[in-house]
PDB file of N, CA and C in Angstrom:
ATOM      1  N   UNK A   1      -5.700  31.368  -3.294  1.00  0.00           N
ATOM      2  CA  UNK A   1      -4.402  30.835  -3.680  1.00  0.00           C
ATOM      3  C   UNK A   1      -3.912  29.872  -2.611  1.00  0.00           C
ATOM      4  N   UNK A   2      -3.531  28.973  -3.139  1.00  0.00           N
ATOM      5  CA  UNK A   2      -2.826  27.746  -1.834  1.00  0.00           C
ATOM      6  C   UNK A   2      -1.470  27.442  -1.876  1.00  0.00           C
ATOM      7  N   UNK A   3      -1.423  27.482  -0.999  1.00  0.00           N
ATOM      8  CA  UNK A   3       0.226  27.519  -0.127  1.00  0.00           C
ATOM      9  C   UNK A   3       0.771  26.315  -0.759  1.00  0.00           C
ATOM     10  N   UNK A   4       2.127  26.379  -0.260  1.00  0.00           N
ATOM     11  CA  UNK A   4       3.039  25.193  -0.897  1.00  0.00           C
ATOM     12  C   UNK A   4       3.131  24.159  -0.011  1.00  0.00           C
ATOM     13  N   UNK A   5       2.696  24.541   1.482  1.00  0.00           N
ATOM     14  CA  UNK A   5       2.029  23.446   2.052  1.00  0.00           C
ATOM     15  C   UNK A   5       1.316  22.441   2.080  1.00  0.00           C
ATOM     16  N   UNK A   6      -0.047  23.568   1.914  1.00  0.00           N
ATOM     17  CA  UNK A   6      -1.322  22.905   1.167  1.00  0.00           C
ATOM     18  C   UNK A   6      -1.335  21.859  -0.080  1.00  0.00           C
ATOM     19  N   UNK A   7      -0.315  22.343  -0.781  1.00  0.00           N
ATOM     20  CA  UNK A   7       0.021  21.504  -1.867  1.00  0.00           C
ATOM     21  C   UNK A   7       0.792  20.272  -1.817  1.00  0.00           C
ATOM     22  N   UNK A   8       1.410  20.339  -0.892  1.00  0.00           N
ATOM     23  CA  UNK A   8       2.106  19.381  -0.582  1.00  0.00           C
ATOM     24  C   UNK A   8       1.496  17.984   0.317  1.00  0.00           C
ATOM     25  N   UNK A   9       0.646  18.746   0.973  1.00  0.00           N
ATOM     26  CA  UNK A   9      -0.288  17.676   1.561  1.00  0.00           C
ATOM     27  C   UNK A   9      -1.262  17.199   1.226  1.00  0.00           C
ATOM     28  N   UNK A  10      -2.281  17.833   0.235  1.00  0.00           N
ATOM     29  CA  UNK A  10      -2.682  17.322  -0.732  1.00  0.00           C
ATOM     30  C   UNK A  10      -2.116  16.205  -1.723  1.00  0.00           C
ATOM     31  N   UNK A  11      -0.653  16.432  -2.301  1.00  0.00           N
ATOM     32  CA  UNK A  11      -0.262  15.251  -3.026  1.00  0.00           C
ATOM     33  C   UNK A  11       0.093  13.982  -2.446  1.00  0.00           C
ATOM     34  N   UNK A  12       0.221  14.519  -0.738  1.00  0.00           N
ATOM     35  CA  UNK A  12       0.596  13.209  -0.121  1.00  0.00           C
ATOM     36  C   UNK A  12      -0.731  12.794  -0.248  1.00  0.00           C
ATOM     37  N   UNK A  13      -2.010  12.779   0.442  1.00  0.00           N
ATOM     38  CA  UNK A  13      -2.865  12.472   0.712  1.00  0.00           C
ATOM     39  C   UNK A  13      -3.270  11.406  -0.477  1.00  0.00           C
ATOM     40  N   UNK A  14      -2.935  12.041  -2.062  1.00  0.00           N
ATOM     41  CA  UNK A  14      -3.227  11.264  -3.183  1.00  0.00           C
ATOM     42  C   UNK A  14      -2.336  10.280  -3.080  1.00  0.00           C
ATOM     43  N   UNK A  15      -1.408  10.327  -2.792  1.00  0.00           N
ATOM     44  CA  UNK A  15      -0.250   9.319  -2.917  1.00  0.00           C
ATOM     45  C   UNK A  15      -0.291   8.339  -2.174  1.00  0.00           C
ATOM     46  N   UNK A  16      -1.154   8.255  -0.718  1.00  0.00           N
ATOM     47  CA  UNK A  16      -1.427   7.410   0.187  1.00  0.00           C
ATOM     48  C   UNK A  16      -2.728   7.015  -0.123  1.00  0.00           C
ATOM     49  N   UNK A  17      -3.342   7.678  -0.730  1.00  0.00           N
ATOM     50  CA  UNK A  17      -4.908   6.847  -1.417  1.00  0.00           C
ATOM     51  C   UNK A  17      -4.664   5.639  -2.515  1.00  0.00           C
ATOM     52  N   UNK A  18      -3.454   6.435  -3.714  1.00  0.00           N
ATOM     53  CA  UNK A  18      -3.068   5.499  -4.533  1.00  0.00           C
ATOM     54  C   UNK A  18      -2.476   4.248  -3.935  1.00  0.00           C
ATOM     55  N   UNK A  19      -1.677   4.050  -3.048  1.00  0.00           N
ATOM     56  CA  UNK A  19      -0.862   3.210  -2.777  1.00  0.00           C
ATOM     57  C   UNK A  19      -1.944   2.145  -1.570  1.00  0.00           C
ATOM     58  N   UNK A  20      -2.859   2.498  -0.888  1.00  0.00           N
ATOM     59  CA  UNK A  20      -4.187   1.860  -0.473  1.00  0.00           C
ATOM     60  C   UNK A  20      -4.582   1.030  -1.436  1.00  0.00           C
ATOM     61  N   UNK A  21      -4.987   2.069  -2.511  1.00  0.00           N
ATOM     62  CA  UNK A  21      -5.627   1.312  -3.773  1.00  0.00           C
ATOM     63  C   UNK A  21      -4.648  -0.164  -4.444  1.00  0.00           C
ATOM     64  N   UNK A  22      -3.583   0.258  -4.470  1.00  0.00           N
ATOM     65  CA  UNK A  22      -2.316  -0.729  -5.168  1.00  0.00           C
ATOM     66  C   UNK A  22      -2.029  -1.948  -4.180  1.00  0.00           C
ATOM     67  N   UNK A  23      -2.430  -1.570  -2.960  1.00  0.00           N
ATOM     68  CA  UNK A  23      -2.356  -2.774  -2.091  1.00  0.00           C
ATOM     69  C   UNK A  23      -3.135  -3.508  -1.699  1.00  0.00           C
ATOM     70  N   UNK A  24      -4.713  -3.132  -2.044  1.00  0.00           N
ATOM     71  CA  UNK A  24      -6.046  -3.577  -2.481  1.00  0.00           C
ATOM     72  C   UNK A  24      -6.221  -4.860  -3.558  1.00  0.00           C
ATOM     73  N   UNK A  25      -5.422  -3.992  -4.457  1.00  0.00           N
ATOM     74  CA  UNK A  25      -5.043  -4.860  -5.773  1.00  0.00           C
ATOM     75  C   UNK A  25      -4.290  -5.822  -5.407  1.00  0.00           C
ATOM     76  N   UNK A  26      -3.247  -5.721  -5.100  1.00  0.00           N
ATOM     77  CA  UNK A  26      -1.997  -6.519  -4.783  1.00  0.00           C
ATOM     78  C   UNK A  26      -2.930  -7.949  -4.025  1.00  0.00           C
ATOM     79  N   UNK A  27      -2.992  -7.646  -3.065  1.00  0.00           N
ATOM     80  CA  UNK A  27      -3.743  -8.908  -2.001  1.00  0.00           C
ATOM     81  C   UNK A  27      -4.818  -9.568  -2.649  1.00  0.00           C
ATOM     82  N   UNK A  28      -5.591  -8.975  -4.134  1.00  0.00           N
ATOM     83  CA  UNK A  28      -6.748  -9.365  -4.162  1.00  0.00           C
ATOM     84  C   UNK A  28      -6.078 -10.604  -5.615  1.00  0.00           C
ATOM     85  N   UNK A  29      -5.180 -10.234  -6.231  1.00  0.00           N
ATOM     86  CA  UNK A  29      -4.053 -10.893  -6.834  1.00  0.00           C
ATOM     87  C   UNK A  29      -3.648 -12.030  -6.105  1.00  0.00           C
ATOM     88  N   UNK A  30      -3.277 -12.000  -5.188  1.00  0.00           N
ATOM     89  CA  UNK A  30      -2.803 -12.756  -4.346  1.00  0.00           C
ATOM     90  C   UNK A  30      -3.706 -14.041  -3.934  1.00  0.00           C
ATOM     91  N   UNK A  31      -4.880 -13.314  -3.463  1.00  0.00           N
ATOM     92  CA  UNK A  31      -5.560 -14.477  -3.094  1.00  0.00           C
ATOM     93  C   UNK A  31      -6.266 -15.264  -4.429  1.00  0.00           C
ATOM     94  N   UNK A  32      -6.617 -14.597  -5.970  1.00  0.00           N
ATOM     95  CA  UNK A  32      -6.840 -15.579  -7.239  1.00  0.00           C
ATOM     96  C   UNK A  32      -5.311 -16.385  -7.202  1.00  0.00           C
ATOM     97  N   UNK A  33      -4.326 -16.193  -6.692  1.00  0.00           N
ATOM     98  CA  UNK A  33      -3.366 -17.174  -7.709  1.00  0.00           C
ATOM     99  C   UNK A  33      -2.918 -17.761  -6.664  1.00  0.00           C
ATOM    100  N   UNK A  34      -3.429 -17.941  -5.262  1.00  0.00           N
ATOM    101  CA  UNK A  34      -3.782 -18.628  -4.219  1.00  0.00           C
ATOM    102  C   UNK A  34      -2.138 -18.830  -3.552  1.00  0.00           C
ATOM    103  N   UNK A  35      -1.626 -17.538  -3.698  1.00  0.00           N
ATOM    104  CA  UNK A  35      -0.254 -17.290  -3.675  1.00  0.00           C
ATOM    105  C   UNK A  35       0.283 -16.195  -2.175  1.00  0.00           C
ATOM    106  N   UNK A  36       1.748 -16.698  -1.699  1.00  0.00           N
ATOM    107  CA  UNK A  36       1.412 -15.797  -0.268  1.00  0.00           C
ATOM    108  C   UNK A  36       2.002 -14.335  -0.566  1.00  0.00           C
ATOM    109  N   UNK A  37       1.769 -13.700   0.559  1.00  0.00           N
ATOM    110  CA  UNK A  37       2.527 -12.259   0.704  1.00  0.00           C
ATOM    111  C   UNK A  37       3.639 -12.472   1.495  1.00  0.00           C
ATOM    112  N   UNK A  38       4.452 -12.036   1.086  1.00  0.00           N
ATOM    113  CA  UNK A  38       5.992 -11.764   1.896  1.00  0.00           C
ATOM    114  C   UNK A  38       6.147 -10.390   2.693  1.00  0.00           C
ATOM    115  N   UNK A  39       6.094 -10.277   4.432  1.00  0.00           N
ATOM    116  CA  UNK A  39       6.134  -9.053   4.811  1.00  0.00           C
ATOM    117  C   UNK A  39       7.553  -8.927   5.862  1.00  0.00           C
ATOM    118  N   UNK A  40       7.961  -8.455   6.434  1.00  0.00           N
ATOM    119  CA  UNK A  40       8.795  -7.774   7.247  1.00  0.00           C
ATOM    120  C   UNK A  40       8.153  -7.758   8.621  1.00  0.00           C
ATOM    121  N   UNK A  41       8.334  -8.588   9.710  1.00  0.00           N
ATOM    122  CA  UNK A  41       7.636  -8.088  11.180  1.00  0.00           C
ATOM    123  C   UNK A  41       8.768  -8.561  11.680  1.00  0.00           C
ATOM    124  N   UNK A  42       9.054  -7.352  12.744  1.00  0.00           N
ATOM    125  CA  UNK A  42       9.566  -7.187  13.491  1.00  0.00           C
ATOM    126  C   UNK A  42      11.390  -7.684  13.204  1.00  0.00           C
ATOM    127  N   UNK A  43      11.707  -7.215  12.388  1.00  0.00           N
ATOM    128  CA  UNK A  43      13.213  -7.541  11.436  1.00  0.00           C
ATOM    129  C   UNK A  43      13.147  -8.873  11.103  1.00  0.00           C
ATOM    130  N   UNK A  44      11.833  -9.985  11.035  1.00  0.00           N
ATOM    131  CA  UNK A  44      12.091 -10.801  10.535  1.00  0.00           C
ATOM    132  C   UNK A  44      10.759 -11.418   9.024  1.00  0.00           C
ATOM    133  N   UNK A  45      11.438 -11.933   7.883  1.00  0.00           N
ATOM    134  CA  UNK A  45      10.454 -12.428   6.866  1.00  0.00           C
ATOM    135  C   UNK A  45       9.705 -12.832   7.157  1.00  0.00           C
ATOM    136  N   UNK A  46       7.887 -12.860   6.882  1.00  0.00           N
ATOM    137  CA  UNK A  46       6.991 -13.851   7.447  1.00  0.00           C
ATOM    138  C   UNK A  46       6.228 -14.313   6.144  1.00  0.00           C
ATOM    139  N   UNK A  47       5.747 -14.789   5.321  1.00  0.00           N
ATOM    140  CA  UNK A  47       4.962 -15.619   4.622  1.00  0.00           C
ATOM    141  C   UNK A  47       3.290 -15.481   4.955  1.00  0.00           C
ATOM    142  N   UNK A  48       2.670 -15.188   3.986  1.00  0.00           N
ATOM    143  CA  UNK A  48       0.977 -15.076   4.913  1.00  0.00           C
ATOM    144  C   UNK A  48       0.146 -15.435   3.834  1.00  0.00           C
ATOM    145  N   UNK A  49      -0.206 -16.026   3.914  1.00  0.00           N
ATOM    146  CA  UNK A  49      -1.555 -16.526   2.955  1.00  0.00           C
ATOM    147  C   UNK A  49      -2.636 -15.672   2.699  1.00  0.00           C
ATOM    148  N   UNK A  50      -2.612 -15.169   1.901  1.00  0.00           N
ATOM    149  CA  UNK A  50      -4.103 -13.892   2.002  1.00  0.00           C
ATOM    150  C   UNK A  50      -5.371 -14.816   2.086  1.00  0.00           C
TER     151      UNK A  50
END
């Protein structure tokens, strides 16, 4: 039987695989429509060309 711990870290673990995966996608999007990413460094907007 597994703890509610266990369970809980388990769904993170999926949830940080999914969201790997979605940002995989995202960038690979990015670079067919030859379009930039918008990120956040260091409190300021930056623009990046994948």
């Amino acid at each position: 039987m597994t703890t509610n711990r266990e369970e809980q870290l388990e769904r993170q673990e999926k949830i940080m695989a999914g969201l790997k995966i979605a940002y995989e996608r995202m960038l690979e999007f990015k670079r067919q429509k030859n379009s930039e990413v918008v990120v956040m460094r260091e409190g300021k907007i930056v623009r990046i060309k994948p």
